[in-house]
Protein backbone atom coordinates (compact mmCIF):
# COMPACT_ATOMS: atom_id res chain seq x y z
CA UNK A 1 150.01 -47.48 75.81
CA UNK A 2 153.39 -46.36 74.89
CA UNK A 3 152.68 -45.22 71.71
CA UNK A 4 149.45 -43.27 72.93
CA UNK A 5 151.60 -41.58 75.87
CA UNK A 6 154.12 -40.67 73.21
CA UNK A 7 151.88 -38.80 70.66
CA UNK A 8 151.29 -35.43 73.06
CA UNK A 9 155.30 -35.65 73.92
CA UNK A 10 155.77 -35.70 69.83
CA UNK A 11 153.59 -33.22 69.40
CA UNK A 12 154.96 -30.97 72.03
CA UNK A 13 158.37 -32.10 70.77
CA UNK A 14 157.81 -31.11 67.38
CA UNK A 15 156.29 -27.87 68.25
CA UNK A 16 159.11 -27.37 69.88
CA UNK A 17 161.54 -27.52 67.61
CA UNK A 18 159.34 -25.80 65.02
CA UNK A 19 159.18 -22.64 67.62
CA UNK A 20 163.16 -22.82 68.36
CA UNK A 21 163.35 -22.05 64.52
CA UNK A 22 160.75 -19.59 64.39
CA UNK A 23 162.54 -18.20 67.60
CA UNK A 24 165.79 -18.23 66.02
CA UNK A 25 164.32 -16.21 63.23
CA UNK A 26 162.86 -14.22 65.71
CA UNK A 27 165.92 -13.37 67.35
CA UNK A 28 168.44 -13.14 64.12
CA UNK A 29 165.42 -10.77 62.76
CA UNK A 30 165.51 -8.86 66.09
CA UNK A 31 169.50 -8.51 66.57
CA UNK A 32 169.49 -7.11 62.75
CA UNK A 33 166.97 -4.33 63.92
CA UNK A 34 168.87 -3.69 66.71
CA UNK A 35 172.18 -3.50 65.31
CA UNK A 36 170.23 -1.41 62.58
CA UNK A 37 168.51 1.06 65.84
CA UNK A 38 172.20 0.84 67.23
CA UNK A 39 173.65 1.98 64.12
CA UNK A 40 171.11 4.98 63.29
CA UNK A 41 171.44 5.89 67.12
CA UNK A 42 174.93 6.11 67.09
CA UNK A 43 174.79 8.15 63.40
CA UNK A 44 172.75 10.42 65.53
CA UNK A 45 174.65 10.49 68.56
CA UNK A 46 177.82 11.52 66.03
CA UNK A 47 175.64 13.99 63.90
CA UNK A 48 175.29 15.66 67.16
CA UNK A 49 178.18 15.35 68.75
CA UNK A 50 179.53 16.71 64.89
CA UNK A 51 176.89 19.40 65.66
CA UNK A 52 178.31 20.39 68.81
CA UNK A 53 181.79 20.76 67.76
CA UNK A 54 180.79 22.50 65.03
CA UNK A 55 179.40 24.91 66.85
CA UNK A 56 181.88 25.10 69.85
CA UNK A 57 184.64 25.34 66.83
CA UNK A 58 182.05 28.50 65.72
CA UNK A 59 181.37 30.16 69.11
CA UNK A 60 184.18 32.57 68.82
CA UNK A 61 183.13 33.13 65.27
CA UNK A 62 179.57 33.76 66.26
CA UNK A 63 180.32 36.04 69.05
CA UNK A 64 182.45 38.21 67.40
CA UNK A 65 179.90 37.74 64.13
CA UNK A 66 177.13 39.04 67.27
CA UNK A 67 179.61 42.33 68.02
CA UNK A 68 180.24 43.09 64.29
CA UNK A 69 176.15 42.65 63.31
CA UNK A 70 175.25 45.04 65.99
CA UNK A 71 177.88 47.62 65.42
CA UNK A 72 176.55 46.93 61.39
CA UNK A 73 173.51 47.58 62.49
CA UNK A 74 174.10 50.69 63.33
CA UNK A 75 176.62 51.68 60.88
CA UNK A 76 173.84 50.91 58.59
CA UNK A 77 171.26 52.82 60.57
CA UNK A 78 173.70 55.78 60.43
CA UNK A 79 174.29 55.62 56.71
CA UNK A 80 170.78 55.44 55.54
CA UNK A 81 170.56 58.69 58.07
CA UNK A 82 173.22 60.32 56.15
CA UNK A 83 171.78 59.22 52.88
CA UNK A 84 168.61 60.52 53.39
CA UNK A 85 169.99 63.74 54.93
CA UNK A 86 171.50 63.96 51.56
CA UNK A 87 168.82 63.30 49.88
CA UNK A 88 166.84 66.40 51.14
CA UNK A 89 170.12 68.57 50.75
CA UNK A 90 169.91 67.78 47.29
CA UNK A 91 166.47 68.11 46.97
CA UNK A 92 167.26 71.70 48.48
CA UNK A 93 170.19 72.34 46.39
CA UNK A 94 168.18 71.67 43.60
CA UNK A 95 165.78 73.49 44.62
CA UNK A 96 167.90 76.63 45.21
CA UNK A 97 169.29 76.49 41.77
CA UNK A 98 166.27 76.37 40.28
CA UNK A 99 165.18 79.12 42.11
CA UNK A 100 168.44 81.47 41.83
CA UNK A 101 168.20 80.29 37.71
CA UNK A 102 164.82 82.01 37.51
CA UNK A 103 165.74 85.18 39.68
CA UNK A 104 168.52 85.77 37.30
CA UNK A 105 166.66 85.47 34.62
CA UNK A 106 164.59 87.39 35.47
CA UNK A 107 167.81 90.51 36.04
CA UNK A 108 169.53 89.23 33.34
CA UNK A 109 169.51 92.35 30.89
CA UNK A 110 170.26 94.14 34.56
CA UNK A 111 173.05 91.97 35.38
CA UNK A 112 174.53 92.53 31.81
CA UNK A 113 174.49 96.34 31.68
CA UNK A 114 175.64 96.37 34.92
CA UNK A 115 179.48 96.12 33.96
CA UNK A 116 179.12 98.96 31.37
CA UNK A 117 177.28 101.08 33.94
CA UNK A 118 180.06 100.50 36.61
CA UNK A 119 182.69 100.96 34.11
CA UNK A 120 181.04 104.67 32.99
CA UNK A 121 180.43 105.38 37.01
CA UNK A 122 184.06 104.42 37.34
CA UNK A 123 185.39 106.63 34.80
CA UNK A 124 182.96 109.85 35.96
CA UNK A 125 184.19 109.22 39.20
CA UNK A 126 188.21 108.73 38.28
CA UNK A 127 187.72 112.34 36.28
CA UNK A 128 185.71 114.16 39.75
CA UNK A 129 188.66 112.20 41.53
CA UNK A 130 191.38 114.41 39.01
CA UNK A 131 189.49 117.59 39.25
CA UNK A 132 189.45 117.16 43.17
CA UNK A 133 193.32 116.20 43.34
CA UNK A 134 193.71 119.60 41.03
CA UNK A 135 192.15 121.74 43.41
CA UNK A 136 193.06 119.98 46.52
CA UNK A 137 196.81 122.39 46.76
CA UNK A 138 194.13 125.49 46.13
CA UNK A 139 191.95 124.10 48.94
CA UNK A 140 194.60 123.71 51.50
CA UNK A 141 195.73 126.91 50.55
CA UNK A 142 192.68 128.82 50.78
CA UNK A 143 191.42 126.88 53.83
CA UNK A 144 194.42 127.78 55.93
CA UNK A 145 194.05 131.39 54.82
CA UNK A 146 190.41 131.12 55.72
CA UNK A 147 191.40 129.64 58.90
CA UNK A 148 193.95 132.76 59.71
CA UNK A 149 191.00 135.03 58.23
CA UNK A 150 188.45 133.60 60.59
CA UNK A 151 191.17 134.30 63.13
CA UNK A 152 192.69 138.06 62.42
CA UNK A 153 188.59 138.76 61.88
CA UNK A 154 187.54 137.12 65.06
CA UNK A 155 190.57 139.25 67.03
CA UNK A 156 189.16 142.53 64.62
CA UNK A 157 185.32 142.03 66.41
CA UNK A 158 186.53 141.53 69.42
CA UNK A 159 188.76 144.86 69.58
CA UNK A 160 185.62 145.94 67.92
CA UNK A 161 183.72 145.04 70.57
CA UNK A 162 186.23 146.10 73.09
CA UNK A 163 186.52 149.92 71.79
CA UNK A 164 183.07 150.16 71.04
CA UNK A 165 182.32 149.70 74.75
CA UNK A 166 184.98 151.34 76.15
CA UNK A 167 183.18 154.49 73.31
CA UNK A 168 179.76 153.76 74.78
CA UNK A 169 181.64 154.36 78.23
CA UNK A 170 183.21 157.47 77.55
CA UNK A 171 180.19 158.50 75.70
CA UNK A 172 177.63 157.93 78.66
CA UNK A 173 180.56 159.14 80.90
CA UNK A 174 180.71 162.59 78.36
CA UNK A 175 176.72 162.88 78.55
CA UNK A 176 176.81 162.89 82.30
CA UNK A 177 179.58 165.40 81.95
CA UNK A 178 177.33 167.82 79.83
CA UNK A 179 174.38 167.39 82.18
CA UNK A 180 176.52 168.07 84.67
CA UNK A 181 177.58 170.98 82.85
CA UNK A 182 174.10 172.36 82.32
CA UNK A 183 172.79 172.29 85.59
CA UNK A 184 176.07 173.99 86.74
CA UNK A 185 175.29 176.84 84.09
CA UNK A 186 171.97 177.21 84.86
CA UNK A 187 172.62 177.26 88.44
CA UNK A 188 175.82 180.40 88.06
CA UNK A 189 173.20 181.81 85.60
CA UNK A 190 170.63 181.89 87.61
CA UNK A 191 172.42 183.36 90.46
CA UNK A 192 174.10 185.58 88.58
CA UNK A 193 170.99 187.46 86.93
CA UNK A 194 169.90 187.65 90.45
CA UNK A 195 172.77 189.09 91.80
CA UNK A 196 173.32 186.90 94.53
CA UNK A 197 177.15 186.34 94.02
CA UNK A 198 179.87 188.30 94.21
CA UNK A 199 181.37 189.52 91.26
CA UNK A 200 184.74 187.77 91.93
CA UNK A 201 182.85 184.12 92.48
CA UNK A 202 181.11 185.43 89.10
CA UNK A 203 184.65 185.82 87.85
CA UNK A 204 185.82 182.15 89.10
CA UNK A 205 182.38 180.49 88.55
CA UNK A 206 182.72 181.12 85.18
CA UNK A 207 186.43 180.62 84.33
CA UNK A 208 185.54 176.57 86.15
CA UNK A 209 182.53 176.38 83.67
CA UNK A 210 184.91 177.59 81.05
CA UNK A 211 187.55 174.92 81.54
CA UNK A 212 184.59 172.47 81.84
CA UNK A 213 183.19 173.32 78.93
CA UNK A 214 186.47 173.14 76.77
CA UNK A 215 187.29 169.72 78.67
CA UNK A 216 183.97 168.65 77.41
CA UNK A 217 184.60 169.74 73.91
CA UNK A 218 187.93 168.34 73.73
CA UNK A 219 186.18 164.91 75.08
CA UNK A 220 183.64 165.23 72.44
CA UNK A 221 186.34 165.86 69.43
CA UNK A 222 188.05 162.76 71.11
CA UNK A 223 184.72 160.51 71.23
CA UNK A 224 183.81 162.04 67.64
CA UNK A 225 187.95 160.61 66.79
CA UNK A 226 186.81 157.21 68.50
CA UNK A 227 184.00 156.93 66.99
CA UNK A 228 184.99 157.22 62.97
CA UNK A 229 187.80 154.95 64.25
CA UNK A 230 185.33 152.37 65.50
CA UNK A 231 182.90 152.85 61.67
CA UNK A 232 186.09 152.33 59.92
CA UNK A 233 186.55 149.05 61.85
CA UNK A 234 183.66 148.29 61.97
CA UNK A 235 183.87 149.05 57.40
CA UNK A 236 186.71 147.24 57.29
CA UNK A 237 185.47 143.83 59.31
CA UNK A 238 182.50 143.77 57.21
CA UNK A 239 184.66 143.83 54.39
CA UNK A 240 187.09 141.12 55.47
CA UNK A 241 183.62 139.25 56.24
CA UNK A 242 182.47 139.23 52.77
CA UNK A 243 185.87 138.01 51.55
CA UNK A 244 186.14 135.01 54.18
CA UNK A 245 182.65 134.52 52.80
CA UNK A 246 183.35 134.17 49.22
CA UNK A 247 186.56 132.16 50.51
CA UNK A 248 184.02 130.04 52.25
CA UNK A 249 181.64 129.08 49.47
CA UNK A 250 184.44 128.05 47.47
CA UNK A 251 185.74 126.02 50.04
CA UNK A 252 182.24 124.49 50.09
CA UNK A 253 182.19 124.39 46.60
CA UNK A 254 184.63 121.88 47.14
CA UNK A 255 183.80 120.43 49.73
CA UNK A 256 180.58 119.56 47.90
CA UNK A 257 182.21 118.48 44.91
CA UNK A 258 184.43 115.95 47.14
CA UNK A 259 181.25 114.87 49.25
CA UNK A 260 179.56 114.40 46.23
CA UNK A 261 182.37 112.70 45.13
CA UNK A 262 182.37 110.31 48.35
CA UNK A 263 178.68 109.54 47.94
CA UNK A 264 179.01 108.42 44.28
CA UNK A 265 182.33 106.21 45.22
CA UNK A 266 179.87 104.74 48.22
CA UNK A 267 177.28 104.43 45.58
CA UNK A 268 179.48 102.58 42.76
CA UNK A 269 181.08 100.35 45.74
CA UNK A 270 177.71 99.30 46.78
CA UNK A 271 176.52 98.71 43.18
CA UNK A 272 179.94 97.07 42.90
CA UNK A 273 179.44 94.28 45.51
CA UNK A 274 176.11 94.03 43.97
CA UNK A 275 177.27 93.15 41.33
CA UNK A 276 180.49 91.06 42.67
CA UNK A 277 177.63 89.08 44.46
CA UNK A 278 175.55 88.88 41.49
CA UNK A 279 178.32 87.39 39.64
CA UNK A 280 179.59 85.21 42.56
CA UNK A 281 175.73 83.47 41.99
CA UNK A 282 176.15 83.60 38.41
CA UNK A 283 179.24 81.73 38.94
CA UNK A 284 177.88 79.67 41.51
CA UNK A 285 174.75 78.56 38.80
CA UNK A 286 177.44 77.61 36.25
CA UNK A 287 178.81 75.15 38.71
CA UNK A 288 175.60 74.14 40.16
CA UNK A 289 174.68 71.54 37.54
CA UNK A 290 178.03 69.87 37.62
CA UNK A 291 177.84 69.64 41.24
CA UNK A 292 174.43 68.28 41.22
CA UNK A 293 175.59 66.04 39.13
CA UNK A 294 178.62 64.82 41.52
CA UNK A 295 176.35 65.03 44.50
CA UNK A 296 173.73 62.69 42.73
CA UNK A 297 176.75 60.76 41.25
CA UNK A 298 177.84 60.19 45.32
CA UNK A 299 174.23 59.33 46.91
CA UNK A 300 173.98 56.81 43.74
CA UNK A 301 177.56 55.32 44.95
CA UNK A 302 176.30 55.75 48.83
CA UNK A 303 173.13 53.80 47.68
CA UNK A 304 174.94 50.92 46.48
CA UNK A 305 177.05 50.71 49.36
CA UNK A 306 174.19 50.68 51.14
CA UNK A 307 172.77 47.99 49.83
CA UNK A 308 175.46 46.67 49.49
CA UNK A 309 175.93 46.57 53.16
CA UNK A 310 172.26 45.39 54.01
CA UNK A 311 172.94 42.38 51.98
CA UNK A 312 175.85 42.07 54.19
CA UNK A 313 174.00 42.83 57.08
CA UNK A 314 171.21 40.11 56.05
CA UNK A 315 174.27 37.41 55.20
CA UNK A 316 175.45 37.98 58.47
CA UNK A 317 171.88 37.74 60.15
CA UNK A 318 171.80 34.37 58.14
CA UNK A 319 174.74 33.00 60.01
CA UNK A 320 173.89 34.26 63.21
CA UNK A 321 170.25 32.91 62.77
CA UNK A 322 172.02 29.52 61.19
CA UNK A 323 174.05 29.56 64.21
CA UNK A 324 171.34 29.86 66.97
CA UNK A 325 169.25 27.60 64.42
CA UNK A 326 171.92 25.06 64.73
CA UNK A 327 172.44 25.45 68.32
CA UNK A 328 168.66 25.50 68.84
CA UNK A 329 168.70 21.75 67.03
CA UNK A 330 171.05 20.82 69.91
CA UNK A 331 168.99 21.53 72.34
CA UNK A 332 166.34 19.35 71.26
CA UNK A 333 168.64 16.71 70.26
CA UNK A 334 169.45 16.66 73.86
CA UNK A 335 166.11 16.93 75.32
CA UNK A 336 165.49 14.03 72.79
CA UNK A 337 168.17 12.43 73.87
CA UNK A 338 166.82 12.85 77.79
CA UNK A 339 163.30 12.25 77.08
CA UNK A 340 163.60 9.48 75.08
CA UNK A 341 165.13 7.31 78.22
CA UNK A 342 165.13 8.13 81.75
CA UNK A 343 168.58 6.60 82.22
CA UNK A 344 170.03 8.94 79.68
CA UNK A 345 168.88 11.61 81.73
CA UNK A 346 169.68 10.63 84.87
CA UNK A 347 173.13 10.28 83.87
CA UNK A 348 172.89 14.19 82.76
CA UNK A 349 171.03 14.79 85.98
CA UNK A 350 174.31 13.35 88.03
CA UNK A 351 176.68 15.44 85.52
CA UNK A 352 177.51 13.42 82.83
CA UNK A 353 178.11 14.80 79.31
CA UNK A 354 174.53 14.36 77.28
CA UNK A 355 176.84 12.75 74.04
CA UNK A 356 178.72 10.43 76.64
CA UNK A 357 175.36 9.46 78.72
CA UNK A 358 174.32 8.74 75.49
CA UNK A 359 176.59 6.73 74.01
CA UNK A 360 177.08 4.54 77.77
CA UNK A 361 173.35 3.88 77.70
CA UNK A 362 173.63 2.85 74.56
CA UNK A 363 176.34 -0.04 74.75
CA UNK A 364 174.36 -0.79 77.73
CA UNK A 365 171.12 -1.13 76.14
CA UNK A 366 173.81 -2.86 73.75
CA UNK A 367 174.96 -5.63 75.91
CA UNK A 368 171.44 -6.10 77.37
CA UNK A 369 170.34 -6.97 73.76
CA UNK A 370 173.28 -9.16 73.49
CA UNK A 371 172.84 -10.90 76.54
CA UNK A 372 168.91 -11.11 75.96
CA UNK A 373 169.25 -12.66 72.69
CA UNK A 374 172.28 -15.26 73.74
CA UNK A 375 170.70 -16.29 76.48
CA UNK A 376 166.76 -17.13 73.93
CA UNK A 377 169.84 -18.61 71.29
CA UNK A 378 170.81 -21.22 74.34
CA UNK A 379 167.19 -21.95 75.47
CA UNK A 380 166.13 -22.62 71.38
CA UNK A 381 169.23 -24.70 71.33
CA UNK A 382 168.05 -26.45 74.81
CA UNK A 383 164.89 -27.30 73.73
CA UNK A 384 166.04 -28.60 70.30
CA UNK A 385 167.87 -30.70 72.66
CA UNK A 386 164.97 -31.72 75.05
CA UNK A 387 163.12 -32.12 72.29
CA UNK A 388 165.62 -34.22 70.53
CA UNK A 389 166.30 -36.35 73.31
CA UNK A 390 162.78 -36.64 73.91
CA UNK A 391 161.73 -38.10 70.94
CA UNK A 392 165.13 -40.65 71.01
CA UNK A 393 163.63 -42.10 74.43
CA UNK A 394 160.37 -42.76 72.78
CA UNK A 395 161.81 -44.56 69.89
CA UNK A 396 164.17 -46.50 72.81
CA UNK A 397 160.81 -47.41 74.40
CA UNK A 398 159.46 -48.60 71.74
CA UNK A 399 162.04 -50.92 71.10
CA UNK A 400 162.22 -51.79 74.88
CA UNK A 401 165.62 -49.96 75.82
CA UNK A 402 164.16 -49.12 79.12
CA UNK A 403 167.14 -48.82 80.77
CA UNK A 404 168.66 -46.39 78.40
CA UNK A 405 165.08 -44.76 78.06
CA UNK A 406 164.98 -43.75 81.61
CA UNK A 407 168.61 -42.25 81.44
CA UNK A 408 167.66 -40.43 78.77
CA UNK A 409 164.49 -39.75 80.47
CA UNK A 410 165.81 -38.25 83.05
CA UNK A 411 168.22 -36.25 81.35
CA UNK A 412 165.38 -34.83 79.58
CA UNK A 413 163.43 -33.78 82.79
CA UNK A 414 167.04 -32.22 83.89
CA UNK A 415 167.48 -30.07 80.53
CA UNK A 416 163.65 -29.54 80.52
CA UNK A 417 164.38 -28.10 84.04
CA UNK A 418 167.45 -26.45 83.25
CA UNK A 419 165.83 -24.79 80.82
CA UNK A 420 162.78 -23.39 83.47
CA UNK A 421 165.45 -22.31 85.68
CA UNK A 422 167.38 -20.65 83.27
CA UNK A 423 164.92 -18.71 82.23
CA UNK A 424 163.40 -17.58 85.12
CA UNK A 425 166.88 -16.42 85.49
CA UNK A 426 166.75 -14.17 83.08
CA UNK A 427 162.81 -13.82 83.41
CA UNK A 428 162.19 -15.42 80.24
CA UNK A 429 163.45 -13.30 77.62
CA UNK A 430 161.41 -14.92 75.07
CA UNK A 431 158.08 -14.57 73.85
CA UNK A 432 154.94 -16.28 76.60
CA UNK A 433 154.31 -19.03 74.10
CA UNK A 434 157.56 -20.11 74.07
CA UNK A 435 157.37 -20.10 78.01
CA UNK A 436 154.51 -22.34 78.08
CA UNK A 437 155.84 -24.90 75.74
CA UNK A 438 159.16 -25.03 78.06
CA UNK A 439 156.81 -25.65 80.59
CA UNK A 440 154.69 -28.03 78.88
CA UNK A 441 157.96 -29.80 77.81
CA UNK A 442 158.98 -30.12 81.10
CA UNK A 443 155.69 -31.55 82.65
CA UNK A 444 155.75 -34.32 79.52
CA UNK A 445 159.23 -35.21 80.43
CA UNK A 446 158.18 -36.04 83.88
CA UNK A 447 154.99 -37.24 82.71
CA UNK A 448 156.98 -39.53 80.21
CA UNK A 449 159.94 -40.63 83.25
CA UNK A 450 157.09 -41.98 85.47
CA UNK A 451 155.44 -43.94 82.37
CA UNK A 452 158.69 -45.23 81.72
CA UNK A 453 158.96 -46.34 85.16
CA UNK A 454 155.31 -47.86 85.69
CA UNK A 455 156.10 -49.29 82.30
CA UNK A 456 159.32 -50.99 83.36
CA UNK A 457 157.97 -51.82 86.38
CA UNK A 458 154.67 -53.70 84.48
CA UNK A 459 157.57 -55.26 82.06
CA UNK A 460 158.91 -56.78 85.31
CA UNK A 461 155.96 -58.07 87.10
CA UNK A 462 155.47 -59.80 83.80
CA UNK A 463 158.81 -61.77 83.59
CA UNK A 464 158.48 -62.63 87.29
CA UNK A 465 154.97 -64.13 86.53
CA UNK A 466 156.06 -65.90 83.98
C-alpha cells in the first residue's frame, strides 16, 4: 500500500523538481531580458537626457541662430531687391547706349564738321569783334555829338516854334491892325467926300490915319524881318536835321554791325554747347562699354554673394530645423516616456523631472524584478527541497523508519506550507502551473503524513496482536 501511495507523491515529486529547473531557466532567461530591457532603457534614458543637454547647451546658440536667420532673411530679401534693381538699370543703361550709339551715328559727319564750322564762326566773329573795337572810339564820339545835336536841334525847334508863334501873333495882331485901318479910312473918306467934318478934324483925322498907317508899315517891315529870320531857322534846322540823320544811320550802321555781331556770338555759343554736349555723349559712349562692363562685372560679384548667402541662409535653416527637429524628438521621447507607464507620468504630473521620473521608475521596476525573481529562486529551491525530502520519507517507509518518516513527514507538510504561504505573499510570482504543483505538493504531503500515521498505527496493532 505504501508503495502504491508513494507513486503519485514521486510523480508529483519529480515533476517538481523537473519544473524548479525549467523555472530556474525561466527566471535566469527572464532576469537576462530584463537586465537587457534595463540596459536599452537606460541607453535611452541617457540618449535623451544627452539630447537634452545638447540642446539646452544649444539654446543660446539657436536663439541667437533664430535673430541672425531672420535679419538674413531679409538682408537677403533686400539684396536680391537691389540686384534686380540693377539688373533693369543695366538693362536701361544698355539700352541707352545703344540708343545714343545709333543717334550719333547717325550725326556723325555733323558732329565732325562741327569743330571746323565753330572754328571758321569763331574766327568771322573775332574779325566783326576787331572791326567793332575799331570803330567803337568813332561811335562814342559821334554818338555823344549826336546826342548834343539832338539837343542844340531840339532847343533850335523849339525857339522855332516859340518865334513862329509869337510871328503868327504879331501877324494876326498886324491884320487886325490893317482892318482896323481900313474901316477907319473908309469911314474919314466917306465923311470927308460928304463934307460932314470940319476941315480941321479933316486935318487931324488924317494926320492919326497917317501915323497909323506908318506904324502899320513899320510893323509889317518888322514881321517881313521876323519872318526871313524864322525861314532861315527854320533852313538851318532842316539842315542840322539831315546831318544828325546821316550821323544817325551810321550810328545804326553800327549798331547793326554789333547786333549782328551779338546774334552770331549767341548763335556760335548755342552751336557751341551743342556741340560741348554732343561731345560730352561722345565721351560718355567711349566710357559706356567699360562701365557696362564694371557694372556687369559687380551684379556677377553681387550674384555670387548672393548665393552665396542663400546657401548660408539654407545652412542656417538646416540648424535651426535640426534644432527644432531635435527638440521635437524630445518631446516624443517624453511623451514616450509618459505614455509608456502611468507611474512615469504621474511622477511628471507631481513635478518631477521626465529623465529623473524615468530613471526612479526604472530602478523601481528594477528592484521589483529583483525581488520577483528572488523570491520564484527560493520557492524552486523550496520545492527541490519538499520534493527532496519527500521522496527520502518514502524510501524511510519503505524500510520501516516510521519514526523518522513522520518527522520528515511533517517537515515536508511545513515547507510544502511554507512554500503556499510564501507565495501568496508575494501572490505567486511564478507561472499558474507551478502554483498548482505547490499545491498539489502540499496536499500529497498531508496525504502522505496521515498514511504514515494509519500505517504506523496498522504496524502497531500488529505487534500488539501478536
Amino acid at each position: 500500500m505504501i508503495k502504491i501511495y508513494s507513486i503519485p507523491l514521486i510523480l508529483i515529486a519529480g515533476t517538481a523538481i523537473v519544473m524548479a529547473g525549467m523555472g530556474m531557466s525561466d527566471v535566469i532567461d527572464i532576469k537576462a531580458k530584463k537586465e537587457e530591457e534595463a540596459s536599452s532603457a537606460r541607453a535611452s534614458i541617457d540618449e535623451l537626457e544627452a539630447g537634452v543637454n545638447e540642446l539646452e547647451a544649444n539654446r543660446d546658440a539657436y536663439e541667437t541662430g533664430k535673430v541672425q536667420l531672420a535679419e538674413a532673411e531679409q538682408q537677403l530679401a533686400e539684396g536680391q531687391l537691389q540686384y534686380d534693381a540693377g539688373i533693369k538699370e543695366l538693362e536701361k543703361k544698355q539700352a541707352e547706349y545703344e540708343t545714343g550709339l545709333k543717334l550719333f551715328e547717325a550725326n556723325r559727319a555733323q558732329f565732325e564738321a562741327a569743330p571746323g564750322q565753330l572754328a571758321a564762326g569763331k574766327k568771322q566773329l573775332d574779325d566783326s569783334k576787331l572791326q567793332l573795337d575799331a570803330q567803337k572810339p568813332v561811335y562814342d564820339i559821334g554818338k555823344a555829338q549826336y546826342s548834343d545835336g539832338i539837343e542844340q536841334y531840339n532847343g533850335g525847334m523849339a525857339l522855332y516854334s516859340e518865334n513862329l508863334a509869337a510871328y503868327e501873333e504879331n501877324l494876326a495882331q498886324y491884320r487886325g491892325g490893317v482892318i482896323a485901318y481900313e474901316e477907319s479910312l473908309a469911314v474919314f473918306n466917306y465923311a470927308k467926300d460928304n463934307e460932314m467934318l470940319m476941315l480941321e478934324e479933316i486935318e487931324s483925322g488924317q494926320n492919326q490915319l497917317d501915323a497909323t498907317k506908318a506904324y502899320l508899315d513899320s510893323v509889317e517891315a518888322q514881321l517881313n524881318a521876323g519872318k526871313g529870320q524864322l525861314d532861315e531857322l527854320k533852313f538851318y534846322l532842316a539842315g542840322v536835321k539831315v546831318q544828325l540823320d546821316g550821323a544817325k544811320e551810321l550810328l545804326n550802321q553800327y549798331e547793326a554791325g554789333l547786333a549782328q555781331y551779338n546774334m552770331g556770338l549767341a548763335e556760335y555759343n548755342k552751336k557751341n554747347a551743342e556741340y560741348q554736349e554732343a561731345k560730352a555723349k561722345k565721351d560718355a559712349l567711349d566710357k559706356a562699354p567699360g562701365q557696362l562692363a564694371e557694372g556687369r562685372a559687380k551684379l556677377e560679384e553681387a550674384a555670387k554673394q548672393l548665393e552665396e548667402g542663400k546657401k548660408q541662409y539654407e545652412e542656417g535653416k538646416k540648424s535651426i530645423a535640426e534644432f527644432e527637429d531635435g527638440e521635437k524628438k524630445v518631446e516624443e521621447g517624453f511623451v514616450t516616456l509618459t505614455s509608456k507607464a502611468p507611474e512615469i507620468k504621474a511622477k511628471v504630473d507631481s513635478g518631477m523631472d521626465p529623465i529623473s521620473a524615468a530613471r526612479e521608475y526604472l530602478d523601481e521596476q528594477t528592484a521589483i524584478t529583483t525581488v520577483q525573481l528572488t523570491s520564484r529562486t527560493y520557492m524552486y529551491i523550496a520545492m527541490v527541497i519538499v520534493s527532496v525530502i519527500g521522496l527520502g520519507t518514502l524510501s524511510l517507509l519503505i524500510f520501516e523508519k516510521i519514526k523518522l518518516g513522520v518527522w520528515l513527514g511533517l517537515a515536508v507538510i511545513f515547507v510544502a506550507a511554507s512554500i503556499n504561504v510564501y507565495g501568496m505573499v508575494i501572490d505567486y510570482a511564478m507561472s499558474p502551473y507551478e502554483k498548482i504543483v505547490t499545491f498539489g505538493m502540499t496536499a500529497y504531503a498531508i496525504l502522505l503524513f496521515v498514511r504514515i500515521k494509519l500505517y504506523k498505527n496498522t504496524l502497531v496493532s500488529s505487534k500488539n496482536s501478536a
